[in-house]
PDB file of N, CA and C in Angstrom:
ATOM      1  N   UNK A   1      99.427 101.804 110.871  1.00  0.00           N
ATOM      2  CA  UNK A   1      98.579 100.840 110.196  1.00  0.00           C
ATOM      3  C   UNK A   1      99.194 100.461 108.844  1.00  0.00           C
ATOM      4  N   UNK A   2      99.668 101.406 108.370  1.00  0.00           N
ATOM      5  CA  UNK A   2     100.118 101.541 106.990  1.00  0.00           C
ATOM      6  C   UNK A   2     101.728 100.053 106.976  1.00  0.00           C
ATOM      7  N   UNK A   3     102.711 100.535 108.427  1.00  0.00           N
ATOM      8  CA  UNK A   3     103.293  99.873 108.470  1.00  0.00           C
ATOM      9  C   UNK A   3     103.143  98.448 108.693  1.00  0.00           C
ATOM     10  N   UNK A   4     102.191  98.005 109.300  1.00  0.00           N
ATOM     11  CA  UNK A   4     101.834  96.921 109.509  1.00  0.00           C
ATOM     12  C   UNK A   4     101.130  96.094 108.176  1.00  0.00           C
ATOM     13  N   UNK A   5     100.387  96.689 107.506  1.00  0.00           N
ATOM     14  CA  UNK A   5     100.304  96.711 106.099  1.00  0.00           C
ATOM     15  C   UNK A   5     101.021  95.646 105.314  1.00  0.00           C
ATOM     16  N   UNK A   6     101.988  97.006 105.348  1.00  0.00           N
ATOM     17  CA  UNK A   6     103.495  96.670 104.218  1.00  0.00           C
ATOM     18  C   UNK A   6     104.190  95.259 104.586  1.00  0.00           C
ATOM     19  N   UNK A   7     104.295  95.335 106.120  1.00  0.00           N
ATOM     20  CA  UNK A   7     104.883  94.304 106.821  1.00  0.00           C
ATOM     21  C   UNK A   7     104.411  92.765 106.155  1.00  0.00           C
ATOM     22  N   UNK A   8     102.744  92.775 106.717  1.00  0.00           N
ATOM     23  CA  UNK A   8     101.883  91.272 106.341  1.00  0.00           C
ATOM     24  C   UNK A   8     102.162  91.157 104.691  1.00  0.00           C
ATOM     25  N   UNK A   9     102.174  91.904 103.858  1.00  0.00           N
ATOM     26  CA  UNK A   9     102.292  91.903 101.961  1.00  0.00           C
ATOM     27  C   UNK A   9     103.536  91.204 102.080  1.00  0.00           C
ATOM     28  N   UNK A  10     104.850  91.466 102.681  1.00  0.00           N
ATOM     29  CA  UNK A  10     106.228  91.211 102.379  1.00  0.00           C
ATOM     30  C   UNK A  10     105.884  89.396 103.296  1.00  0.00           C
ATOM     31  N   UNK A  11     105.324  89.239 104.333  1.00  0.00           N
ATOM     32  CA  UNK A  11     105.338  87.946 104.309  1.00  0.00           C
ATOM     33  C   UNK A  11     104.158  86.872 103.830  1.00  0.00           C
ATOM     34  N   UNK A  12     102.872  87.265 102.788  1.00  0.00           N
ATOM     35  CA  UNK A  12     102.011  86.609 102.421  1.00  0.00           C
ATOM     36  C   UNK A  12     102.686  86.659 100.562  1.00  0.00           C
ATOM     37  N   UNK A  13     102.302  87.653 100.592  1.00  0.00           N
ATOM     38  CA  UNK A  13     103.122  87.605  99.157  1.00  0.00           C
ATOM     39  C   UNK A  13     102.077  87.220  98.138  1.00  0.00           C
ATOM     40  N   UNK A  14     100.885  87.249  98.398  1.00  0.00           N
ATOM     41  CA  UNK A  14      99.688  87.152  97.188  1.00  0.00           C
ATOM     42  C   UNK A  14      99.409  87.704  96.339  1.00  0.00           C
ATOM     43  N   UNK A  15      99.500  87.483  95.253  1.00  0.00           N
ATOM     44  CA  UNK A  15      99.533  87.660  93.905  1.00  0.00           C
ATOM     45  C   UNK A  15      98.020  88.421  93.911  1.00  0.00           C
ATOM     46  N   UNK A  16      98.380  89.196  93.229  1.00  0.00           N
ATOM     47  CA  UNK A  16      97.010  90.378  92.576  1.00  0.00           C
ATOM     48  C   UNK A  16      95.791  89.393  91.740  1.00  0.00           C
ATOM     49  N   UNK A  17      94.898  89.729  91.419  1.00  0.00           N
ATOM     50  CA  UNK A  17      93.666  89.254  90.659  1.00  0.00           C
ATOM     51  C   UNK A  17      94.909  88.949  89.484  1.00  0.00           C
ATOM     52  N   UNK A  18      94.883  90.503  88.901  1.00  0.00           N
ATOM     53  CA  UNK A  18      95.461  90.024  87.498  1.00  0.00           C
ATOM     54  C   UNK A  18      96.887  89.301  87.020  1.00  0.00           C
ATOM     55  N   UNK A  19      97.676  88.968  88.133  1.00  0.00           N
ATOM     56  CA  UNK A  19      98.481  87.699  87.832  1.00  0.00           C
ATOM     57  C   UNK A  19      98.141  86.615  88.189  1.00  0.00           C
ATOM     58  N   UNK A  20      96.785  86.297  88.341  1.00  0.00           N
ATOM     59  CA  UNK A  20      96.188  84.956  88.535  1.00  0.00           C
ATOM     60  C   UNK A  20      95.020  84.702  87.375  1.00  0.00           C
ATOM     61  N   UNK A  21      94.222  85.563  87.344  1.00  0.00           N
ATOM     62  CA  UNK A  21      93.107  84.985  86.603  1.00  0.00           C
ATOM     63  C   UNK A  21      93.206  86.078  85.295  1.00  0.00           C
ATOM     64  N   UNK A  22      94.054  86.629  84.632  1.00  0.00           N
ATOM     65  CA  UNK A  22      94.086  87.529  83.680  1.00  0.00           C
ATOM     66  C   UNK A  22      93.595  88.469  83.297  1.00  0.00           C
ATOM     67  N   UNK A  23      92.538  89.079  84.915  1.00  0.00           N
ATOM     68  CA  UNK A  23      91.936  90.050  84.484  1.00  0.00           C
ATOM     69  C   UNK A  23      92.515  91.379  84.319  1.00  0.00           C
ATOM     70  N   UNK A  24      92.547  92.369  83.380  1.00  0.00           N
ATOM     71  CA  UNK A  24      93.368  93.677  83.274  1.00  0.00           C
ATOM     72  C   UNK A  24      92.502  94.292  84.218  1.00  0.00           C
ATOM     73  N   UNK A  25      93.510  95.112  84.915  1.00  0.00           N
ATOM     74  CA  UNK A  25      92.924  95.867  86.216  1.00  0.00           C
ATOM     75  C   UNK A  25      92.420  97.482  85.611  1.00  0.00           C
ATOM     76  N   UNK A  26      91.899  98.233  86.299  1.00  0.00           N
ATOM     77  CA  UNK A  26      91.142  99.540  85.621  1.00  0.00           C
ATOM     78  C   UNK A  26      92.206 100.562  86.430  1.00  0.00           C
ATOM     79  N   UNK A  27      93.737 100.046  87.057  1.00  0.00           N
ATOM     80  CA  UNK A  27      94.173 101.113  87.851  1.00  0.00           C
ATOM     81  C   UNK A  27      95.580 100.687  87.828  1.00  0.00           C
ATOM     82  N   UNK A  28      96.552 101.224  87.695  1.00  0.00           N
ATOM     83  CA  UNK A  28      97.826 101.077  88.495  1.00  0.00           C
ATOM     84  C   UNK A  28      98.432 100.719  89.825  1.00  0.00           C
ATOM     85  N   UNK A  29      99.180  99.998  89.656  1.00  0.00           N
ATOM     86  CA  UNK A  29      99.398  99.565  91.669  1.00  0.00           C
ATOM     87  C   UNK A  29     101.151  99.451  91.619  1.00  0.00           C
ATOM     88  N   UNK A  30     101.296 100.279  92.723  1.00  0.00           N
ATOM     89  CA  UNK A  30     102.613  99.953  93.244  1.00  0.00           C
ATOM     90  C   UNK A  30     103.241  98.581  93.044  1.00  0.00           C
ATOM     91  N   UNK A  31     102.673  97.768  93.609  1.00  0.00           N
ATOM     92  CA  UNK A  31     102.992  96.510  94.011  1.00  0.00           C
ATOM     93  C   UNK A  31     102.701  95.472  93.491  1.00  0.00           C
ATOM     94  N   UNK A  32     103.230  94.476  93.511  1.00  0.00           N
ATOM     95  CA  UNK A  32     102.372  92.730  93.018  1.00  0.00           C
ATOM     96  C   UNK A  32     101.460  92.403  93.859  1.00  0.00           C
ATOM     97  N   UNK A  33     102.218  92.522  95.446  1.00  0.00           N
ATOM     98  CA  UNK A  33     101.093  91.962  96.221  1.00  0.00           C
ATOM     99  C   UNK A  33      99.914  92.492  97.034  1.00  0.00           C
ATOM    100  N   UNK A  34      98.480  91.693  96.926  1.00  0.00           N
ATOM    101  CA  UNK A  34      97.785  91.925  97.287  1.00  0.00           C
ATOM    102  C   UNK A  34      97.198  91.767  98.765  1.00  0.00           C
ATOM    103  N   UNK A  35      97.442  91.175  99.606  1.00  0.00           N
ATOM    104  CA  UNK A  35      96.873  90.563 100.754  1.00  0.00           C
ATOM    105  C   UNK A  35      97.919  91.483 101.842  1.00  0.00           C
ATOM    106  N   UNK A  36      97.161  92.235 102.866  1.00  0.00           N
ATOM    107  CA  UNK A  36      96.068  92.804 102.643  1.00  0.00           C
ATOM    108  C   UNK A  36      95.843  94.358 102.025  1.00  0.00           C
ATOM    109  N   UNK A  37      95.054  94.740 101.442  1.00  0.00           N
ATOM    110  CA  UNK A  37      94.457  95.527 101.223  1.00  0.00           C
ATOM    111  C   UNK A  37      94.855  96.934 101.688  1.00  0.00           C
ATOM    112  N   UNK A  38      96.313  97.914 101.482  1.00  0.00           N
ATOM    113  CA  UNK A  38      96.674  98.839 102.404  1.00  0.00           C
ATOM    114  C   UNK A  38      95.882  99.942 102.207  1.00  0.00           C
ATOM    115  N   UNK A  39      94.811  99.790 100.788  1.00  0.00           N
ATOM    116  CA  UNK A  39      93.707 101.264 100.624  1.00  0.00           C
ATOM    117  C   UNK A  39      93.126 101.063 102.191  1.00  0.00           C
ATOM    118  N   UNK A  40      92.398  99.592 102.318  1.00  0.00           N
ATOM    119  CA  UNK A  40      91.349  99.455 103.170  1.00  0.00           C
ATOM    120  C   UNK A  40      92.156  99.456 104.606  1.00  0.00           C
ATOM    121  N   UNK A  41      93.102  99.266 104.800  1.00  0.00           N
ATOM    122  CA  UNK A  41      94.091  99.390 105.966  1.00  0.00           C
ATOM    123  C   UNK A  41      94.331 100.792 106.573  1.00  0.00           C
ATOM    124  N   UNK A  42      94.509 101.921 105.601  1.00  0.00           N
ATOM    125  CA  UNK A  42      94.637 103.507 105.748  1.00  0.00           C
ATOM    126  C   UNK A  42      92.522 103.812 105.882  1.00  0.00           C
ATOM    127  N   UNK A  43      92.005 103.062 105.423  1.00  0.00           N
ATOM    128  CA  UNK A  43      90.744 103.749 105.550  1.00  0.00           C
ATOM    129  C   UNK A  43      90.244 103.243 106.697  1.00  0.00           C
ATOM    130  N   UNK A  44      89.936 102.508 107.035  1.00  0.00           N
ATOM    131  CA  UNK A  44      89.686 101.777 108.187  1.00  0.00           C
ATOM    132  C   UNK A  44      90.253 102.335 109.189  1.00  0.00           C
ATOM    133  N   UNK A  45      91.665 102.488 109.528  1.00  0.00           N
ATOM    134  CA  UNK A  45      92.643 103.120 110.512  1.00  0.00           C
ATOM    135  C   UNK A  45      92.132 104.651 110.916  1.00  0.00           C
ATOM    136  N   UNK A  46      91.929 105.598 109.773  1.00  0.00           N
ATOM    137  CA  UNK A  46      91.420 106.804 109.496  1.00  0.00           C
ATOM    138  C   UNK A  46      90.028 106.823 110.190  1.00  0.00           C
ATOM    139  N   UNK A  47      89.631 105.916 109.783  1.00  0.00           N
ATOM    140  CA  UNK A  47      87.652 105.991 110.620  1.00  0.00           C
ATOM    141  C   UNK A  47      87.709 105.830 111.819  1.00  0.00           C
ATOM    142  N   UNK A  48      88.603 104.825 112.715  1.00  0.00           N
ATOM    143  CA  UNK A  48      88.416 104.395 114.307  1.00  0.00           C
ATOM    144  C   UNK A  48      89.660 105.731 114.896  1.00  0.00           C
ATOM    145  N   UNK A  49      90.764 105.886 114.041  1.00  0.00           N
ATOM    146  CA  UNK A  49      91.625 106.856 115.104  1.00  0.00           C
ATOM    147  C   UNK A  49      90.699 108.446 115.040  1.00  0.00           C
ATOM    148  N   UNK A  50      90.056 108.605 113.752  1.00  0.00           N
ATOM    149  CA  UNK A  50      89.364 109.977 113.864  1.00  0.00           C
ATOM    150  C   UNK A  50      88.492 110.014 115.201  1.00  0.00           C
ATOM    151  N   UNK A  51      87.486 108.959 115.418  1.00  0.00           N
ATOM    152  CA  UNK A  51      86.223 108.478 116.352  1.00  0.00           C
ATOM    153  C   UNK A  51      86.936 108.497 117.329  1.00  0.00           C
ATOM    154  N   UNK A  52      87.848 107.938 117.796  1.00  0.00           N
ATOM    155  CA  UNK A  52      88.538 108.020 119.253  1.00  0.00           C
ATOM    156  C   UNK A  52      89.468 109.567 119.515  1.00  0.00           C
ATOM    157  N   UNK A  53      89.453 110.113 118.437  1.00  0.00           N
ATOM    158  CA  UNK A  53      89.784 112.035 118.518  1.00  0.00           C
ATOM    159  C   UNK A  53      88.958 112.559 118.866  1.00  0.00           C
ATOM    160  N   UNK A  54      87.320 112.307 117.721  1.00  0.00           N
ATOM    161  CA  UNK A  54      86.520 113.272 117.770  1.00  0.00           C
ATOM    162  C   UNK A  54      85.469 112.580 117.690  1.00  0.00           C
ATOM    163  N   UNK A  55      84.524 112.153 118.369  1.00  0.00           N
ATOM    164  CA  UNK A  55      83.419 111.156 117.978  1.00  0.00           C
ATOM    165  C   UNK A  55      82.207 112.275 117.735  1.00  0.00           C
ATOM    166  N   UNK A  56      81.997 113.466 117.496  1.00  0.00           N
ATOM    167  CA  UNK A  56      81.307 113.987 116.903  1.00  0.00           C
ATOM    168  C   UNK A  56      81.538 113.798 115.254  1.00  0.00           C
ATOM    169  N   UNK A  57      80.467 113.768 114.511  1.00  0.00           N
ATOM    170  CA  UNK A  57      80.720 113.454 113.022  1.00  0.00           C
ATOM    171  C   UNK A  57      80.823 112.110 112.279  1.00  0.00           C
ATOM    172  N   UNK A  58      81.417 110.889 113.673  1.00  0.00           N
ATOM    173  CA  UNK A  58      82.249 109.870 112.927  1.00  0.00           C
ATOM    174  C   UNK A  58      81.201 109.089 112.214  1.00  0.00           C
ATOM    175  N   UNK A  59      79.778 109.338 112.470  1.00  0.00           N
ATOM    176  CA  UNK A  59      78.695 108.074 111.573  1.00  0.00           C
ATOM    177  C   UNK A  59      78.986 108.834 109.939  1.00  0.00           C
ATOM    178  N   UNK A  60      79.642 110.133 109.836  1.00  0.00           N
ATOM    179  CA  UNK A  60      79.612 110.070 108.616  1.00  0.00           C
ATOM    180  C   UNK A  60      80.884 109.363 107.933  1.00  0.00           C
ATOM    181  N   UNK A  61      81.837 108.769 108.455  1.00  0.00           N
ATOM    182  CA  UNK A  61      83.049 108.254 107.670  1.00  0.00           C
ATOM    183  C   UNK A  61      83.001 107.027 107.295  1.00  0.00           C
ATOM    184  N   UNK A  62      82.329 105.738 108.091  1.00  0.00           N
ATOM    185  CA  UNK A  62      82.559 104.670 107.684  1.00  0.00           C
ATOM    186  C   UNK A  62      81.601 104.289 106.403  1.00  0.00           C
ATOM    187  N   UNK A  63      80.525 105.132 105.831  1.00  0.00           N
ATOM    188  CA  UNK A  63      80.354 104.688 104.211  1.00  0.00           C
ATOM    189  C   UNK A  63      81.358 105.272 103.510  1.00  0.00           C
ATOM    190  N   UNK A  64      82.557 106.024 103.789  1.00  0.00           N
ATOM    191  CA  UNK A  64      83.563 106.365 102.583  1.00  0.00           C
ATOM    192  C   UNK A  64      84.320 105.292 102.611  1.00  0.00           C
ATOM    193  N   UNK A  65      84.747 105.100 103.912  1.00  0.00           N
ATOM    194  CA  UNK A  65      85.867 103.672 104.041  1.00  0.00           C
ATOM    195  C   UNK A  65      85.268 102.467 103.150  1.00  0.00           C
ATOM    196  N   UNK A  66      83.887 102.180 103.548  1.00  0.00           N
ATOM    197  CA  UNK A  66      83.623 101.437 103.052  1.00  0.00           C
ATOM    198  C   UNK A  66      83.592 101.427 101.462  1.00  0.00           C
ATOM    199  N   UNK A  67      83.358 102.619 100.763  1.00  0.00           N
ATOM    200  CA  UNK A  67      83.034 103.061  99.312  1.00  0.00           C
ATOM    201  C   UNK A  67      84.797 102.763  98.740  1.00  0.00           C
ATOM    202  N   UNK A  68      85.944 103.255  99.490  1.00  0.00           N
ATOM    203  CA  UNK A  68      86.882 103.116  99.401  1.00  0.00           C
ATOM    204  C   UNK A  68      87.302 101.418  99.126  1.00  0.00           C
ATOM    205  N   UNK A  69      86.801 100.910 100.177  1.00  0.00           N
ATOM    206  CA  UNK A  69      87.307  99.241 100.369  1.00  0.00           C
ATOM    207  C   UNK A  69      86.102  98.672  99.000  1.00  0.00           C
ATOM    208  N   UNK A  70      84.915  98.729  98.304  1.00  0.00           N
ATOM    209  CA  UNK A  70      84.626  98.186  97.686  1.00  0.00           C
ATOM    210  C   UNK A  70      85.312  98.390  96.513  1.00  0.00           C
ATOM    211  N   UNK A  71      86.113 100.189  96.143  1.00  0.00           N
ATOM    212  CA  UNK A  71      86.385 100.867  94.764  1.00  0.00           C
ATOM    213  C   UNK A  71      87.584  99.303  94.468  1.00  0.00           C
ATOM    214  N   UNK A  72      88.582  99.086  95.766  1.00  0.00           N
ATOM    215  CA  UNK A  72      89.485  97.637  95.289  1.00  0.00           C
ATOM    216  C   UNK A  72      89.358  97.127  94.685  1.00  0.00           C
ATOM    217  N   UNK A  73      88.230  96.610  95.159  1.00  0.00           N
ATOM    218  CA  UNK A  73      87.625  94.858  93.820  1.00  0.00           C
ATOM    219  C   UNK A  73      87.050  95.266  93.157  1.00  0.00           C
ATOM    220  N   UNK A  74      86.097  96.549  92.891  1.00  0.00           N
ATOM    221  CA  UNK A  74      85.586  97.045  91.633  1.00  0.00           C
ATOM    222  C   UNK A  74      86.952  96.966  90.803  1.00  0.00           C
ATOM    223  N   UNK A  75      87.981  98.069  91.098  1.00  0.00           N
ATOM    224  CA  UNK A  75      88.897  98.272  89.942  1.00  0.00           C
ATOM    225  C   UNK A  75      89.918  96.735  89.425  1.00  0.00           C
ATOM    226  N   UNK A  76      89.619  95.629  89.984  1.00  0.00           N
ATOM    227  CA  UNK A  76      90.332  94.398  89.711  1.00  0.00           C
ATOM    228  C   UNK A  76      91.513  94.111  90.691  1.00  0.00           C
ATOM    229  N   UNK A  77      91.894  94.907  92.136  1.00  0.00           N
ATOM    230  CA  UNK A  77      93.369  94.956  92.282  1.00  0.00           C
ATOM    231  C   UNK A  77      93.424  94.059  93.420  1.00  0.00           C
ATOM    232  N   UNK A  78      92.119  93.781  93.893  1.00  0.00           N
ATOM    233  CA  UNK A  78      92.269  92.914  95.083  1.00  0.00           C
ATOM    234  C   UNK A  78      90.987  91.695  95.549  1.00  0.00           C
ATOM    235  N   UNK A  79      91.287  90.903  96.528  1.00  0.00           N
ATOM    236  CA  UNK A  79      89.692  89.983  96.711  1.00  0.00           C
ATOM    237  C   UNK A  79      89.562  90.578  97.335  1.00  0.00           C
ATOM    238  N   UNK A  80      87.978  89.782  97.717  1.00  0.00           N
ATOM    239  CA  UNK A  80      87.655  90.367  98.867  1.00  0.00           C
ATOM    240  C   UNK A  80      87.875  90.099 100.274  1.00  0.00           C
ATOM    241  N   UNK A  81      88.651  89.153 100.697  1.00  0.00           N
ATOM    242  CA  UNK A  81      89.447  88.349 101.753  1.00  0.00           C
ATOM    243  C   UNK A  81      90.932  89.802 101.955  1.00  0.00           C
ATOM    244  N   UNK A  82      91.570  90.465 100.834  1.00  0.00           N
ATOM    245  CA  UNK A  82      92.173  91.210 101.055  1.00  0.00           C
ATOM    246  C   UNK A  82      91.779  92.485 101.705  1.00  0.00           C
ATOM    247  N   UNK A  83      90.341  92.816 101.322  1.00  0.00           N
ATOM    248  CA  UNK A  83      89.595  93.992 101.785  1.00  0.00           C
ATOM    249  C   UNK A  83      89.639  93.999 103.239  1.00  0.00           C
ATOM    250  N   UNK A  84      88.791  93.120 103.521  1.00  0.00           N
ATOM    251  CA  UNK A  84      88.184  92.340 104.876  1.00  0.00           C
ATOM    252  C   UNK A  84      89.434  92.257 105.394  1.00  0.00           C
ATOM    253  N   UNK A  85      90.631  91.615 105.368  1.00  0.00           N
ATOM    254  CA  UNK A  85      92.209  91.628 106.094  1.00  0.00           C
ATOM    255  C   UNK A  85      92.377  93.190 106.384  1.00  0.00           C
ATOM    256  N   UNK A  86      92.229  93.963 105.509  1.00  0.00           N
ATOM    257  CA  UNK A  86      92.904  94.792 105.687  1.00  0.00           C
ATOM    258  C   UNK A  86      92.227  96.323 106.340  1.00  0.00           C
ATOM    259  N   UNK A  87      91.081  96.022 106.040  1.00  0.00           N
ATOM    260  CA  UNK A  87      90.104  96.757 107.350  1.00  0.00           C
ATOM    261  C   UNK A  87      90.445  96.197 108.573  1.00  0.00           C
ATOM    262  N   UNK A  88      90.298  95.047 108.929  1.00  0.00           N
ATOM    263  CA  UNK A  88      90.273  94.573 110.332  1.00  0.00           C
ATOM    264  C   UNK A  88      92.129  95.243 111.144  1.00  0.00           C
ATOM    265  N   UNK A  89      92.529  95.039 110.430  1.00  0.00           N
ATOM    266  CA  UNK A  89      94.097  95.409 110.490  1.00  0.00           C
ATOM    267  C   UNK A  89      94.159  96.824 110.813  1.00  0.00           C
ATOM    268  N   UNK A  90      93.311  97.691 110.297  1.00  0.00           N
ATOM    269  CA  UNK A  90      93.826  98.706 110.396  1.00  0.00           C
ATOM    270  C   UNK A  90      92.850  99.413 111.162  1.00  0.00           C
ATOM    271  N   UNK A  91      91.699  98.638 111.980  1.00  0.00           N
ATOM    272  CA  UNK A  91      91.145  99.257 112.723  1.00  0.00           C
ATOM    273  C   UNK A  91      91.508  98.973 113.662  1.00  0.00           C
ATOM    274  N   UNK A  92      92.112  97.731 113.997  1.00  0.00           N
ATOM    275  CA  UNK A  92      92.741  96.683 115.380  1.00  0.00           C
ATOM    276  C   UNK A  92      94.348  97.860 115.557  1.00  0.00           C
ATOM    277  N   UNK A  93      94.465  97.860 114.783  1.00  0.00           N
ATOM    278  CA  UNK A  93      95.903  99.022 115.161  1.00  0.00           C
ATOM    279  C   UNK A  93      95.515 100.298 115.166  1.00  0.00           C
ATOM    280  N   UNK A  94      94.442 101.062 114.925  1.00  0.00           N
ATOM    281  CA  UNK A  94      93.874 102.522 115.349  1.00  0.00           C
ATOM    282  C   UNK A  94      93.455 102.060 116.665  1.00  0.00           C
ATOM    283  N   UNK A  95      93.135 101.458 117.013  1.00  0.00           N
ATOM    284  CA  UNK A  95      92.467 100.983 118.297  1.00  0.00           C
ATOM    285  C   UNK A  95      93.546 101.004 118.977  1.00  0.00           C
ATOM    286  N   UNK A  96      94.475  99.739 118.910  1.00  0.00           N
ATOM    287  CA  UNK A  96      95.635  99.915 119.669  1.00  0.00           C
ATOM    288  C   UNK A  96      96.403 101.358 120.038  1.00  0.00           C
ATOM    289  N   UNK A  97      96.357 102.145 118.858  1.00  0.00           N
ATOM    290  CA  UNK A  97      97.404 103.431 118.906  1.00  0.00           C
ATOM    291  C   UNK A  97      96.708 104.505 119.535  1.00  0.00           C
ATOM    292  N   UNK A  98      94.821 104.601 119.260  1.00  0.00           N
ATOM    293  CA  UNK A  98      93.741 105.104 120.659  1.00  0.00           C
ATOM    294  C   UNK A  98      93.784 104.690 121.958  1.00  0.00           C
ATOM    295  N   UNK A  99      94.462 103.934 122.091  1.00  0.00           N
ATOM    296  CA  UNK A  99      94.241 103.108 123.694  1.00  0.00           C
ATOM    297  C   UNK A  99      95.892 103.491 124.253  1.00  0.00           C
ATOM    298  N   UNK A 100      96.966 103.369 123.655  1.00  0.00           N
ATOM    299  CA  UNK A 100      98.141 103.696 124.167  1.00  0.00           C
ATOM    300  C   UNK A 100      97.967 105.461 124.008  1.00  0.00           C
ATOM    301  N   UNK A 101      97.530 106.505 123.386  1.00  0.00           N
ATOM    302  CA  UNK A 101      97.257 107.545 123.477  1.00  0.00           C
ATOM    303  C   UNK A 101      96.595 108.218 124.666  1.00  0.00           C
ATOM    304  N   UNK A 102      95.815 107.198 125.346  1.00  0.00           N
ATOM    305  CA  UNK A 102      95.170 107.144 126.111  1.00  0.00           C
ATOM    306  C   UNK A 102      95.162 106.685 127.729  1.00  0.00           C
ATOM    307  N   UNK A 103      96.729 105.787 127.124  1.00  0.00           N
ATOM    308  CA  UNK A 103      96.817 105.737 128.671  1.00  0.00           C
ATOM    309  C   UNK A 103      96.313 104.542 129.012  1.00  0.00           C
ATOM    310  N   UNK A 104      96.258 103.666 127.872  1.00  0.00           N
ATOM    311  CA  UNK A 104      95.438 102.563 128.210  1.00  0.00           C
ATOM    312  C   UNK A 104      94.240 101.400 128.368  1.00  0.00           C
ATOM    313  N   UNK A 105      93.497 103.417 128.218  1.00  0.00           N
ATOM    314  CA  UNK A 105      91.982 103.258 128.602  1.00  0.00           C
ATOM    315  C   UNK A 105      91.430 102.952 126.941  1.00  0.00           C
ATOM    316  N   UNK A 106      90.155 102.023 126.728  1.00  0.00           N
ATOM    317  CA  UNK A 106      89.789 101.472 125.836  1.00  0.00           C
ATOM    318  C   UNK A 106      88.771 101.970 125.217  1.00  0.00           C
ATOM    319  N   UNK A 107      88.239 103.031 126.154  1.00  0.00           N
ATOM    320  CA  UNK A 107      86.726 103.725 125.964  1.00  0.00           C
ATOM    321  C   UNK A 107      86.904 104.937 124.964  1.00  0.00           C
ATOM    322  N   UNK A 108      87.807 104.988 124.504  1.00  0.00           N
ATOM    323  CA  UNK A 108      87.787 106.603 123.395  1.00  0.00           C
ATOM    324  C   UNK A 108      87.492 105.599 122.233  1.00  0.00           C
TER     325      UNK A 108
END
């Protein structure tokens, strides 16, 4: 997920909040670019590949992911179009990497 990530940043290339609208961010970031979202890409990924391991427990993970994907735009580092990209991304590829684990099958 992570790789796929890195991949979409190197060809969107979107500029962070704070090299657009001057807001000082409350955090440090690797990178310039924002789109999508690789916090919400690793959290997202983390919630659907855990659930297709162990679906005992999993209603408790997706308010962290989610607490995770809002802390982004709280701290200034991303929109919310980056969030939203980058959840969907990284649950669409836990999914994928549950289903080839699997043999195929779509139901874990």
């Amino acid at each position: 997920a992570h790789l796929a990530s890195m991949g979409v940043k190197r060809v969107v290339r979107r500029p962070r909040p704070a090299a657009v609208g001057g807001i000082e961010p409350l955090v440090r970031t690797a990178g310039r670019h924002s789109f999508p979202s690789s916090h919400a890409t690793s959290a997202a990924a983390a919630v659907v590949a855990y659930g297709a391991l162990r679906p005992v427990g999993t209603h408790l993970l997706p308010p962290l992911a989610a607490a995770m994907c809002v802390s982004r735009m709280v701290v200034g580092v991303h929109y919310p179009s980056d969030v939203a990209a980058g959840a969907a991304l990284g649950a669409l590829t836990a999914r994928a990497g549950a289903a080839w684990m699997n043999g195929g099958r779509t139901d874990a």
